[in-house]
Protein backbone atom coordinates (compact mmCIF):
# COMPACT_ATOMS: atom_id res chain seq x y z
CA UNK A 1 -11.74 -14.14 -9.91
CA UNK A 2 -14.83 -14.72 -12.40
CA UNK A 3 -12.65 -13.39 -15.24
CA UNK A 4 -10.05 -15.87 -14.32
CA UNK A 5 -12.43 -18.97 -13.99
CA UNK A 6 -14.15 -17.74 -17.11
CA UNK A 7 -10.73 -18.01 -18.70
CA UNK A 8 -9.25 -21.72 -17.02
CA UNK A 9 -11.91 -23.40 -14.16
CA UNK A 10 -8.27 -24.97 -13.51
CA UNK A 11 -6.45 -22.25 -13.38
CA UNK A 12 -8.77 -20.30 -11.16
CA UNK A 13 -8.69 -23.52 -8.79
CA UNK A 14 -4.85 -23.06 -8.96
CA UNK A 15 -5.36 -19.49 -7.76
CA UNK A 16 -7.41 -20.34 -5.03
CA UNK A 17 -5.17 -23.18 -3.81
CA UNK A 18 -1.87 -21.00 -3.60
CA UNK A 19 -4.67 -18.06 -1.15
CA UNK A 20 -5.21 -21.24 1.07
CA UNK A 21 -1.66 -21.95 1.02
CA UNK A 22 -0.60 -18.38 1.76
CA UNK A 23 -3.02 -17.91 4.60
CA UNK A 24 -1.37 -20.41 6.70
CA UNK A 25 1.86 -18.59 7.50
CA UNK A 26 -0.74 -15.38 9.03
CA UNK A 27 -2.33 -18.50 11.06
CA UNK A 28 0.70 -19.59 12.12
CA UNK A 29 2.41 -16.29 13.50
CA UNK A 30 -1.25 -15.79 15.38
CA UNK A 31 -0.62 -19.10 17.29
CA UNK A 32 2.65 -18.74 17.97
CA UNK A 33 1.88 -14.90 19.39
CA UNK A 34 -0.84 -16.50 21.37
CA UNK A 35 1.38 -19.28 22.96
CA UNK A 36 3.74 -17.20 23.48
CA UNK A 37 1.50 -14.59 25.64
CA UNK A 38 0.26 -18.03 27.13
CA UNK A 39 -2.48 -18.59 26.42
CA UNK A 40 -2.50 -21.82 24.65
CA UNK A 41 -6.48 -21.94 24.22
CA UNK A 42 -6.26 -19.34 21.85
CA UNK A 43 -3.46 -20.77 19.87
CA UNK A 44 -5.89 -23.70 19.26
CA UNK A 45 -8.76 -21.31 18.72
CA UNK A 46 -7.21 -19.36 15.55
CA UNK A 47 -9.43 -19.93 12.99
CA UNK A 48 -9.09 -18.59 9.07
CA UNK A 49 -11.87 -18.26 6.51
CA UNK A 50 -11.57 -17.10 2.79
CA UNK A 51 -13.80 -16.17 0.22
CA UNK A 52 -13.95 -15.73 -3.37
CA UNK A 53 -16.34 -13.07 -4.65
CA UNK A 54 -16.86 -12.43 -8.38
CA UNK A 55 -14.51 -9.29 -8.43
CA UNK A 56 -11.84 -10.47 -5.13
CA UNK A 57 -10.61 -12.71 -2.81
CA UNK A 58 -10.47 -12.24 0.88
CA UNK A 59 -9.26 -13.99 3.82
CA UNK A 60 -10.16 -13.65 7.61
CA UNK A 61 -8.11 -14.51 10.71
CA UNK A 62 -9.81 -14.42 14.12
CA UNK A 63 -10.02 -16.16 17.03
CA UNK A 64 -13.31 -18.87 17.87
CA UNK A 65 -14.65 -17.34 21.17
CA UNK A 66 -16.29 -20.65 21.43
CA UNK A 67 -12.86 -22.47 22.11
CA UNK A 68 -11.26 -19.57 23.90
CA UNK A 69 -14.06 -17.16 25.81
CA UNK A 70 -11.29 -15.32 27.73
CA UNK A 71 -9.05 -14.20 24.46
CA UNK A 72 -11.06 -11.03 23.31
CA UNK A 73 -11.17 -9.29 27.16
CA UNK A 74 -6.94 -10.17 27.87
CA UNK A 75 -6.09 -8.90 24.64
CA UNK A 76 -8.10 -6.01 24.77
CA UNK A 77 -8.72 -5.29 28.07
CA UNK A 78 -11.03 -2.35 29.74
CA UNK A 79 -9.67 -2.46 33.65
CA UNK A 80 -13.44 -3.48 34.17
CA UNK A 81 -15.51 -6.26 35.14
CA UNK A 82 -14.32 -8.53 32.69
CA UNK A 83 -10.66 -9.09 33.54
CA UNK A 84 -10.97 -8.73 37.13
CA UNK A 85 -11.28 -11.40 39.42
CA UNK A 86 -10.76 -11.90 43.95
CA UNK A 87 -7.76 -13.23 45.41
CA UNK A 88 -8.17 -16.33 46.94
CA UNK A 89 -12.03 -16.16 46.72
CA UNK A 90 -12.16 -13.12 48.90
CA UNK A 91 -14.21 -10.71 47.49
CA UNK A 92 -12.51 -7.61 49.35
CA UNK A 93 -9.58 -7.97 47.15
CA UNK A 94 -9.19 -7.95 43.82
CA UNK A 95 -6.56 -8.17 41.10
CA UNK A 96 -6.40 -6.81 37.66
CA UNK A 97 -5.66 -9.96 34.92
CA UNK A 98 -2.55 -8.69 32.81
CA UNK A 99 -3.10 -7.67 29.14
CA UNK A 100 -1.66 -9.99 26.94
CA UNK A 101 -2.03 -8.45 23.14
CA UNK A 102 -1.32 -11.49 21.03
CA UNK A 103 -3.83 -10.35 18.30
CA UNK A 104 -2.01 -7.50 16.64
CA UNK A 105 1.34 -8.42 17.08
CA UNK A 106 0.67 -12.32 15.68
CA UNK A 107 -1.65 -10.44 12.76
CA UNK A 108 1.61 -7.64 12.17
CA UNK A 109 4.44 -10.66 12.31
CA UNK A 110 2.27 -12.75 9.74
CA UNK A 111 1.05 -10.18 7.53
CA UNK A 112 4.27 -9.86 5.52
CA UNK A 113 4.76 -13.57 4.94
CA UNK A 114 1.00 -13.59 3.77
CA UNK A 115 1.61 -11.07 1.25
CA UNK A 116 4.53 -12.76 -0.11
CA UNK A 117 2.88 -15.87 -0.32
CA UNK A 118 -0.14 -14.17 -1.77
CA UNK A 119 2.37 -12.52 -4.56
CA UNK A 120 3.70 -15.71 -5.64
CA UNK A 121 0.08 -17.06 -6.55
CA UNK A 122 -0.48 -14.07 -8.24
CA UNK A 123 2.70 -14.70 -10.29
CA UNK A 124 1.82 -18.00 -11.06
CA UNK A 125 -1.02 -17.58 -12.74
CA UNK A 126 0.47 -14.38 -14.51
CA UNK A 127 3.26 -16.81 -15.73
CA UNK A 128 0.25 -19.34 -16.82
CA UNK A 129 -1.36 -16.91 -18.63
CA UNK A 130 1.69 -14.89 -20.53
């Protein structure tokens, strides 16, 4: 990335337009993973972050605990205290919540769109350059 914006500033900004663009499929298969497990707070609590180092570009998907406190422990649940809770208020009885893994499998299903998305940017600014 600092080669390229030593090269073309608008080029470079190019580049980093098409990784924003790219991410958004990955964001959208996590939402849809999470609405589909049900749980629609989580869907609205996908959040995705990039950055552009000197040598690489990166981009993060995860989930704003903030918005949705209750994604982490049903996605990865430990059949403890956290996904537990009584029936009814009685505290004699008590119920396991069911896992609902939308993390992986929304990461896995947008991972491949992502990467085609991020090869066309690549190819862009290959074709720019050549």
């Amino acid at each position: 990335m600092r080669d390229l914006r030593a090269v073309d500033r608008n080029l470079s900004n190019e580049m980093k337009r098409g990784i924003r663009k790219a991410e958004q499929p990955a964001k959208r298969a996590m939402q849809e993973s999470a609405a589909a497990a049900g749980m629609m707070k989580a869907s609205r609590a996908v959040k995705t972050s990039n950055r552009f180092s000197g040598k690489s570009a990166s981009l993060r998907l995860r989930v704003d605990s903030g918005i949705a406190p209750n994604a982490r422990p049903l996605d990865k649940p430990n059949h403890g205290a956290f996904n537990r809770h009584p029936v009814w208020g009685n505290r004699r009885n008590w119920v396991d919540q069911p896992e609902r893994k939308f993390f992986d499998r929304g990461a896995d299903a947008g991972l491949k769109a992502c990467q085609n998305e991020m090869e066309d940017a690549l190819n862009a600014v290959v074709r720019a350059l050549s």
